[in-house]
PDB file of N, CA and C in Angstrom:
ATOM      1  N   UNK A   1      -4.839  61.839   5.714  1.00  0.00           N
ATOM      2  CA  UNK A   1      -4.889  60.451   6.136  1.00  0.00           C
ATOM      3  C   UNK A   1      -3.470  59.905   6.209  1.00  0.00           C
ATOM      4  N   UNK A   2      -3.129  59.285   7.603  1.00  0.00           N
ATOM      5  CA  UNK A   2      -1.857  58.786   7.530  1.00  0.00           C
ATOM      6  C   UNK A   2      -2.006  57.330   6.769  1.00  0.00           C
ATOM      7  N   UNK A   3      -0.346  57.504   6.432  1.00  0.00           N
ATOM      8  CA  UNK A   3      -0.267  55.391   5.379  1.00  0.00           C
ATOM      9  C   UNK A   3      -0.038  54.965   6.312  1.00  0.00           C
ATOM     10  N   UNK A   4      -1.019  53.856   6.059  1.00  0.00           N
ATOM     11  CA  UNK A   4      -1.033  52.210   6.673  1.00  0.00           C
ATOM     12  C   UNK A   4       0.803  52.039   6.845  1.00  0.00           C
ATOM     13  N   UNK A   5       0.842  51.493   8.295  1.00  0.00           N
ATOM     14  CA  UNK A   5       2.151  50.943   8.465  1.00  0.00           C
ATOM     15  C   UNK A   5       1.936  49.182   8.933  1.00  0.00           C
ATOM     16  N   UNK A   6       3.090  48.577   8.026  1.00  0.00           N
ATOM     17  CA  UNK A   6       3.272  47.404   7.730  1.00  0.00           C
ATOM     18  C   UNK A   6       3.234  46.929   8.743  1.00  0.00           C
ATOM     19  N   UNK A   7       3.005  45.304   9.414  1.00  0.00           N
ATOM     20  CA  UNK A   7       3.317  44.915  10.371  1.00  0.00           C
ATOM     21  C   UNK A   7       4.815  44.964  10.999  1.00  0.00           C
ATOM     22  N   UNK A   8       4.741  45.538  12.354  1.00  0.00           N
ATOM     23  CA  UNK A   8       6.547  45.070  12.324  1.00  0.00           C
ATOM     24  C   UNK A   8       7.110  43.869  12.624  1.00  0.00           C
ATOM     25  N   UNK A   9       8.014  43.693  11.961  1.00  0.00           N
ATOM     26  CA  UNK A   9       8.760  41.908  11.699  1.00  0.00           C
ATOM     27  C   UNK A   9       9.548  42.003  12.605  1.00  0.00           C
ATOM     28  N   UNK A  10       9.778  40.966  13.756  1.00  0.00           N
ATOM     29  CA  UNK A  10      10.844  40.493  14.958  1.00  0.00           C
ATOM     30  C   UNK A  10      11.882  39.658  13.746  1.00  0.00           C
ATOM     31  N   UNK A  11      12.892  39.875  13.673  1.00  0.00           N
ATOM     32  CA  UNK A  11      13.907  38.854  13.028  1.00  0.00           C
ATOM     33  C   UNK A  11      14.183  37.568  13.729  1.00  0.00           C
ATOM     34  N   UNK A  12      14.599  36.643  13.759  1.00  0.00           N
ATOM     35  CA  UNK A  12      14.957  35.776  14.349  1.00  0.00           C
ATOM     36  C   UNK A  12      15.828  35.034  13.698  1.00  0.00           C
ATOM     37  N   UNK A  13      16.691  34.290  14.577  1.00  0.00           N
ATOM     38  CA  UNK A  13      18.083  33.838  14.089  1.00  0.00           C
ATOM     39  C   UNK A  13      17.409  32.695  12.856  1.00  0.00           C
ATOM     40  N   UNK A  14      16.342  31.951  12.532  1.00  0.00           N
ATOM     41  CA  UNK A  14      16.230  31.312  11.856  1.00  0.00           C
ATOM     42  C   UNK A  14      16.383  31.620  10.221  1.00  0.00           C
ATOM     43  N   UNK A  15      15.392  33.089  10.261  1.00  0.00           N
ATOM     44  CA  UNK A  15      14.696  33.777   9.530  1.00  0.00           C
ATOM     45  C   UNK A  15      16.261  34.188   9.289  1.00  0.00           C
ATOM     46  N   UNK A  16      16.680  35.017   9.458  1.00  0.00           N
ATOM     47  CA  UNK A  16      18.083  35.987   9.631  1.00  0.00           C
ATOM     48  C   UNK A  16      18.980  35.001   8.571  1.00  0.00           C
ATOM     49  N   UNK A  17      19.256  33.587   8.868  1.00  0.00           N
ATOM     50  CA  UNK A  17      19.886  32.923   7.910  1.00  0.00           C
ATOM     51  C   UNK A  17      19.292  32.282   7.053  1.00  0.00           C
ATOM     52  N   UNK A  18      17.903  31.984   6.877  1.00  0.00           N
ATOM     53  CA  UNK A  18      17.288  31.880   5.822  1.00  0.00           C
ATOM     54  C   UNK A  18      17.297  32.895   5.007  1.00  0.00           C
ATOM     55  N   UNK A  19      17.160  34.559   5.039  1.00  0.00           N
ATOM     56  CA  UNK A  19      17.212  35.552   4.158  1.00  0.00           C
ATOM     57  C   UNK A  19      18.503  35.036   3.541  1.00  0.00           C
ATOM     58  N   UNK A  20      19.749  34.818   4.376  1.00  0.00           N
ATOM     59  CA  UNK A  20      21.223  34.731   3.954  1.00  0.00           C
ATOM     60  C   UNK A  20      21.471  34.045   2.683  1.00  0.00           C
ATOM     61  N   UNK A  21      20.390  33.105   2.989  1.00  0.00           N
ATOM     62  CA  UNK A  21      20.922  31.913   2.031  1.00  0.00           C
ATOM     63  C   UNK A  21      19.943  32.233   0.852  1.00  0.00           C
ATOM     64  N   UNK A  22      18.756  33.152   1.105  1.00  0.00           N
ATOM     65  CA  UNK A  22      18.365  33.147  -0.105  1.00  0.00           C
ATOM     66  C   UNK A  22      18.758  34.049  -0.760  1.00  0.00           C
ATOM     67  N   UNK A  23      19.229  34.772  -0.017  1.00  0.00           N
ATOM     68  CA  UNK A  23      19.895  35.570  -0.915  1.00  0.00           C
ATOM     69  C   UNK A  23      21.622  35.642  -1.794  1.00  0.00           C
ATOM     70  N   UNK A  24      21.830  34.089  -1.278  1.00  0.00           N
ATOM     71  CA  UNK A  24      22.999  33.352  -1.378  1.00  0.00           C
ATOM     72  C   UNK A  24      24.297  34.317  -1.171  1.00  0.00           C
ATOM     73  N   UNK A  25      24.491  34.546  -0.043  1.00  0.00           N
ATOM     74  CA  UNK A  25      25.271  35.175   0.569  1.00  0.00           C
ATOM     75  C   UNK A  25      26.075  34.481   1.750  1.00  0.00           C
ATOM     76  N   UNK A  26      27.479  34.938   2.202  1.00  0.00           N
ATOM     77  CA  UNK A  26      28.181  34.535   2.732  1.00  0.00           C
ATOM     78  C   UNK A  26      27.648  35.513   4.211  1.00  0.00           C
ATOM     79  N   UNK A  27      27.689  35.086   5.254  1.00  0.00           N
ATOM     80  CA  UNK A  27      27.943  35.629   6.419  1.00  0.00           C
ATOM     81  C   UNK A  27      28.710  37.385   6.482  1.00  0.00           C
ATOM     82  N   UNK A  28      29.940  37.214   5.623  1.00  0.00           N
ATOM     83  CA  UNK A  28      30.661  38.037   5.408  1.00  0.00           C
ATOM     84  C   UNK A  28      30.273  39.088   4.473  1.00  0.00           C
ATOM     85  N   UNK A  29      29.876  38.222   2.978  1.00  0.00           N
ATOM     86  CA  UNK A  29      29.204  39.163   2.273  1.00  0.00           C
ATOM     87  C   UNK A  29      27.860  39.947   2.422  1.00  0.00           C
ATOM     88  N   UNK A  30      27.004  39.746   3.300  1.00  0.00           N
ATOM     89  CA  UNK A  30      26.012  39.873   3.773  1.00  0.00           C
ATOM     90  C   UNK A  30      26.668  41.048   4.823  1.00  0.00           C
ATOM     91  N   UNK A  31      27.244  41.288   5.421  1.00  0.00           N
ATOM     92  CA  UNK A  31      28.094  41.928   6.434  1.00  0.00           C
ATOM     93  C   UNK A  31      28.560  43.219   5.652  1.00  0.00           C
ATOM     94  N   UNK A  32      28.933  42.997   4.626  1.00  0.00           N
ATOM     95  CA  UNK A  32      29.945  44.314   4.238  1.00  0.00           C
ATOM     96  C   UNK A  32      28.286  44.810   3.057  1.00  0.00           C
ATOM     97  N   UNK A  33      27.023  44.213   2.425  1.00  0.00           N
ATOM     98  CA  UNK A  33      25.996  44.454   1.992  1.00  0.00           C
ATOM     99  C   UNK A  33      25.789  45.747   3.130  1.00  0.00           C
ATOM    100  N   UNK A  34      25.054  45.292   4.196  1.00  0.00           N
ATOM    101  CA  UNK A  34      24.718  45.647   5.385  1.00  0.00           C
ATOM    102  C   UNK A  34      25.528  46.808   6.148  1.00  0.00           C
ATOM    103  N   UNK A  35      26.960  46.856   5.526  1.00  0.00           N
ATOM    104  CA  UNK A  35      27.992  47.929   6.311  1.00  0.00           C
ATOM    105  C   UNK A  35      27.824  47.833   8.184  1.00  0.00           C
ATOM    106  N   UNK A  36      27.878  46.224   8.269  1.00  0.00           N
ATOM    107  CA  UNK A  36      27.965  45.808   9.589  1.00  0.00           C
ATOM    108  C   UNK A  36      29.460  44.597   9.534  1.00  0.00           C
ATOM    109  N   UNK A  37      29.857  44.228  11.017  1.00  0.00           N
ATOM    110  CA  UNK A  37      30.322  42.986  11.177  1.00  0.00           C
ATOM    111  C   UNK A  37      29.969  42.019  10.692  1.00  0.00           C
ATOM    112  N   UNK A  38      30.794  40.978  10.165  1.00  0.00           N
ATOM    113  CA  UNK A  38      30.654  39.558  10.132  1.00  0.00           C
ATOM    114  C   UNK A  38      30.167  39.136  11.398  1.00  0.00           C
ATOM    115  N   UNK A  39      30.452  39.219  12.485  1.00  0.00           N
ATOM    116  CA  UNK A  39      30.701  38.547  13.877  1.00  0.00           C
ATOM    117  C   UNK A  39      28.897  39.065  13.684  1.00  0.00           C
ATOM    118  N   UNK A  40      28.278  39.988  13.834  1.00  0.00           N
ATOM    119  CA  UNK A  40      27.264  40.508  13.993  1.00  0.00           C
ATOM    120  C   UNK A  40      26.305  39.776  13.617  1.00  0.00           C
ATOM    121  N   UNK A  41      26.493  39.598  12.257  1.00  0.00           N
ATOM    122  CA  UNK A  41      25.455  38.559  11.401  1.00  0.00           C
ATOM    123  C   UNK A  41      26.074  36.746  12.008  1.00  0.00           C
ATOM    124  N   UNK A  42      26.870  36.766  12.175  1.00  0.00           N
ATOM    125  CA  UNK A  42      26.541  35.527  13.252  1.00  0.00           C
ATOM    126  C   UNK A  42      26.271  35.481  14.426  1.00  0.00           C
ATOM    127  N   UNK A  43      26.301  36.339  15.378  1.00  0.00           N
ATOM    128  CA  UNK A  43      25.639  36.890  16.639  1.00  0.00           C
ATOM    129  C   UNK A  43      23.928  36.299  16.277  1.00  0.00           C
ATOM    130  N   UNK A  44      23.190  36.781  15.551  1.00  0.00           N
ATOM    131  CA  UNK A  44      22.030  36.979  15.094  1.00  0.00           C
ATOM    132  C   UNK A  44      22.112  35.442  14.615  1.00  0.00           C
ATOM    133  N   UNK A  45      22.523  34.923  13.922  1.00  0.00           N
ATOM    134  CA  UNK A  45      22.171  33.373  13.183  1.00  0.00           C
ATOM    135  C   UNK A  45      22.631  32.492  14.623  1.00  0.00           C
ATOM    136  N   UNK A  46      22.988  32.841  15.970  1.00  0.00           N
ATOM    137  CA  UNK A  46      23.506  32.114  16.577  1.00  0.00           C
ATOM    138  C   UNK A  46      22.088  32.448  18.017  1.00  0.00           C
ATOM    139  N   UNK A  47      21.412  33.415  17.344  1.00  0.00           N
ATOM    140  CA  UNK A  47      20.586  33.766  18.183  1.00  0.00           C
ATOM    141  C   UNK A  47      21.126  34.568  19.952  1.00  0.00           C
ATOM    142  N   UNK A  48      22.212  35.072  19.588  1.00  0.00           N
ATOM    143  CA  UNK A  48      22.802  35.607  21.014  1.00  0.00           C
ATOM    144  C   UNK A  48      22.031  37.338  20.789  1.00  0.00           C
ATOM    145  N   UNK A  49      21.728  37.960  19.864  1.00  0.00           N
ATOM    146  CA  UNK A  49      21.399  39.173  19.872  1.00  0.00           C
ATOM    147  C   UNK A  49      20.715  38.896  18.344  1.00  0.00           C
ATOM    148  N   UNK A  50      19.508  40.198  18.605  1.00  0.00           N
ATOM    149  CA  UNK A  50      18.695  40.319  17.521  1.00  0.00           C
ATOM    150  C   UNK A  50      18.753  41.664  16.910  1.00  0.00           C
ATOM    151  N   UNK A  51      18.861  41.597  15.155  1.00  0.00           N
ATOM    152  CA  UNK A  51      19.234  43.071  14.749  1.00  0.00           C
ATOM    153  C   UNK A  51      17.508  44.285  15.636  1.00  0.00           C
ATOM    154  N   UNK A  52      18.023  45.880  16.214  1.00  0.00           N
ATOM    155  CA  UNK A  52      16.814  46.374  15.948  1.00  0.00           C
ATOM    156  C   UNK A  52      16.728  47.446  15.693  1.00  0.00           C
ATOM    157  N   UNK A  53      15.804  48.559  15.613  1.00  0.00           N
ATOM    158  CA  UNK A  53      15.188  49.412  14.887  1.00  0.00           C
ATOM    159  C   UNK A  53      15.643  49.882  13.473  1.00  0.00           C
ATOM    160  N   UNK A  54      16.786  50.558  13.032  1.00  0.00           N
ATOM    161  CA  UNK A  54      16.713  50.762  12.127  1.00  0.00           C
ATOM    162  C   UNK A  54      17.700  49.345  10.734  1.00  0.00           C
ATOM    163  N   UNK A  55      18.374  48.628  11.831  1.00  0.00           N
ATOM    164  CA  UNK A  55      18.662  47.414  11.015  1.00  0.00           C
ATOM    165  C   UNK A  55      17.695  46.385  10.705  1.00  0.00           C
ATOM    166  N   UNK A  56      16.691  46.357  11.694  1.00  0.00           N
ATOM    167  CA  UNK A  56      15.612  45.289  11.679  1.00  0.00           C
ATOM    168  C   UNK A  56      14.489  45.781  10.076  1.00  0.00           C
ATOM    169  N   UNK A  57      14.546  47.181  10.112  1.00  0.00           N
ATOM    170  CA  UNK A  57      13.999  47.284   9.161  1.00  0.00           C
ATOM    171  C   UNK A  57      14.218  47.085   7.789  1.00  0.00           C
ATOM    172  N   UNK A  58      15.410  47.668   8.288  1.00  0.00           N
ATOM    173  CA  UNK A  58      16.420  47.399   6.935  1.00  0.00           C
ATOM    174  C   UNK A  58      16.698  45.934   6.037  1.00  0.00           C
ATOM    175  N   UNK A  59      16.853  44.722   7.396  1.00  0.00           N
ATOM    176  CA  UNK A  59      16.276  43.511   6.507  1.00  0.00           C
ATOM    177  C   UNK A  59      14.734  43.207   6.396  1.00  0.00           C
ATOM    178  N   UNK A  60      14.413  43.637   6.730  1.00  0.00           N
ATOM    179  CA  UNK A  60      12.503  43.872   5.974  1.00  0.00           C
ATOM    180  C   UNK A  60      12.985  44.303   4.810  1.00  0.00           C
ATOM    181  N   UNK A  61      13.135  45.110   4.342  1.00  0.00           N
ATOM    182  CA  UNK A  61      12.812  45.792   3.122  1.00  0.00           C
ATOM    183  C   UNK A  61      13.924  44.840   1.858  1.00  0.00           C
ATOM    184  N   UNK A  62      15.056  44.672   2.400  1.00  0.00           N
ATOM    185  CA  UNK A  62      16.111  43.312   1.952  1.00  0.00           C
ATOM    186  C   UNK A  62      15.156  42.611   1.620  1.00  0.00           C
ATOM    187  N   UNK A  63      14.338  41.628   2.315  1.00  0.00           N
ATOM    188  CA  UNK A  63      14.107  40.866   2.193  1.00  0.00           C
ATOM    189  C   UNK A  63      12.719  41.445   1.446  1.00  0.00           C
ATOM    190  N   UNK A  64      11.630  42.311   1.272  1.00  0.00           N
ATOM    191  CA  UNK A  64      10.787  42.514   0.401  1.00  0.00           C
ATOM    192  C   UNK A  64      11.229  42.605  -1.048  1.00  0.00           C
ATOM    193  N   UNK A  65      12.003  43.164  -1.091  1.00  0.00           N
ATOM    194  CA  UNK A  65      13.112  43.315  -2.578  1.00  0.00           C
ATOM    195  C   UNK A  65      13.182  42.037  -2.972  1.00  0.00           C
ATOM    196  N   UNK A  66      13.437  41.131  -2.148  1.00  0.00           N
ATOM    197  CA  UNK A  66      13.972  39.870  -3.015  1.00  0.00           C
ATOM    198  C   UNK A  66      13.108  39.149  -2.912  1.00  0.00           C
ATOM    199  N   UNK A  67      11.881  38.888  -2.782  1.00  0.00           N
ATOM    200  CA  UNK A  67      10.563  38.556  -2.723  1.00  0.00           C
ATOM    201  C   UNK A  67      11.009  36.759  -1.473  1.00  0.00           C
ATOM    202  N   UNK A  68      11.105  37.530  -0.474  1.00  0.00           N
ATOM    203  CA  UNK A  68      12.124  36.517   0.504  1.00  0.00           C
ATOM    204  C   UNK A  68      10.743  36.436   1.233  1.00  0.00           C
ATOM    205  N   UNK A  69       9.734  34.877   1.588  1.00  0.00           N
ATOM    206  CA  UNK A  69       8.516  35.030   1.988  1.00  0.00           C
ATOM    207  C   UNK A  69       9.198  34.502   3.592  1.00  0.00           C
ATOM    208  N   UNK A  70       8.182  35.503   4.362  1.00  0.00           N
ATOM    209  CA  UNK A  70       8.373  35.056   5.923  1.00  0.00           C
ATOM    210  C   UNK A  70       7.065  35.657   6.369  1.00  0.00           C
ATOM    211  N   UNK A  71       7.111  35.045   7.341  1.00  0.00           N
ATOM    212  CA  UNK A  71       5.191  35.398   8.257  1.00  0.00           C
ATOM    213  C   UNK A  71       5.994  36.757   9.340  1.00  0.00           C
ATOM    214  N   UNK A  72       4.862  37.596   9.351  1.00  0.00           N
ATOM    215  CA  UNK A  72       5.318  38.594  10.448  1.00  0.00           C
ATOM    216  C   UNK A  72       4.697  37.857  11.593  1.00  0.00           C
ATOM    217  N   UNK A  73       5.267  38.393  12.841  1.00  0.00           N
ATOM    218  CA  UNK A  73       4.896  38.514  14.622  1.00  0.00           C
ATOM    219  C   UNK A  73       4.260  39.385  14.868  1.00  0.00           C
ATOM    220  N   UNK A  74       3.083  39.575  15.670  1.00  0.00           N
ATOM    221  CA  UNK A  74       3.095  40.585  16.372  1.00  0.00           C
ATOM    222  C   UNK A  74       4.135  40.968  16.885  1.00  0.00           C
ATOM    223  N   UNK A  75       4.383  42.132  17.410  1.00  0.00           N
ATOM    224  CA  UNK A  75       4.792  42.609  18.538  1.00  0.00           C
ATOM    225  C   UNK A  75       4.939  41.813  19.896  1.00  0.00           C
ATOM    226  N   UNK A  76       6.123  41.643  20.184  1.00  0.00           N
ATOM    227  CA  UNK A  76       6.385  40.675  21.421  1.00  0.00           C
ATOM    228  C   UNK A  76       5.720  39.116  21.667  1.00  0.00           C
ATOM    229  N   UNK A  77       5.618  38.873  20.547  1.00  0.00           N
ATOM    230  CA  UNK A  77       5.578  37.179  20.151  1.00  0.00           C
ATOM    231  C   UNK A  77       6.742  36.706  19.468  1.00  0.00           C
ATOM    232  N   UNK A  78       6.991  35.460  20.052  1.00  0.00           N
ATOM    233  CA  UNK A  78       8.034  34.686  19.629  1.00  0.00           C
ATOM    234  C   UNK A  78       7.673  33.452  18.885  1.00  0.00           C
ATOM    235  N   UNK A  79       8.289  33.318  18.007  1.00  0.00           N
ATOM    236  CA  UNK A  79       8.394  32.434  16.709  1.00  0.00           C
ATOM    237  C   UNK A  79       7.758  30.784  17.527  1.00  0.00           C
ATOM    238  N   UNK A  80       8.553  30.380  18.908  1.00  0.00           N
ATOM    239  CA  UNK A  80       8.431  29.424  19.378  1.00  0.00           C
ATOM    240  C   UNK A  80       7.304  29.323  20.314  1.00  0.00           C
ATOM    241  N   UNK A  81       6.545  28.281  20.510  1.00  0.00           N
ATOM    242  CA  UNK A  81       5.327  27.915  20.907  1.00  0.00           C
ATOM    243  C   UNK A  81       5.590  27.347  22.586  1.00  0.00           C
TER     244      UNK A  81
END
């Protein structure tokens, strides 16, 4: 029997700096966490590009660790109505 796979989470620039802050982190520090750009993680909080596949997951699991609550998307739904 294969394991149940989690819903997959779309990040979004909202979400992206809400993890930031809960996890009270700097842009920067969050950046060198991540072993990415600064510029990157504001790319994403600025909503010009969205982290994906294996970074997108990667703040999933960030953010499960730190018991960081957010609603998943389907698949190709957007946050906005």
């Amino acid at each position: 029997m294969a394991a149940k796979r989690k819903p997959k989470y779309e990040w979004n620039a909202d979400n992206i700096r809400a993890l930031r802050r809960h996890l009270d982190m700097s842009q920067q520090q969050m950046s060198e966490e991540l072993g990415i750009r600064q510029q990157t993680v504001s790319d994403w909080e600025l909503g010009y590009h969205r982290p994906r596949g294996g970074m997108a997951r990667l703040l999933t699991i960030v953010a499960e660790h730190a018991d960081f609550t957010y609603r998943t998307n389907p698949p190709g739904k957007s946050d906005k109505a």
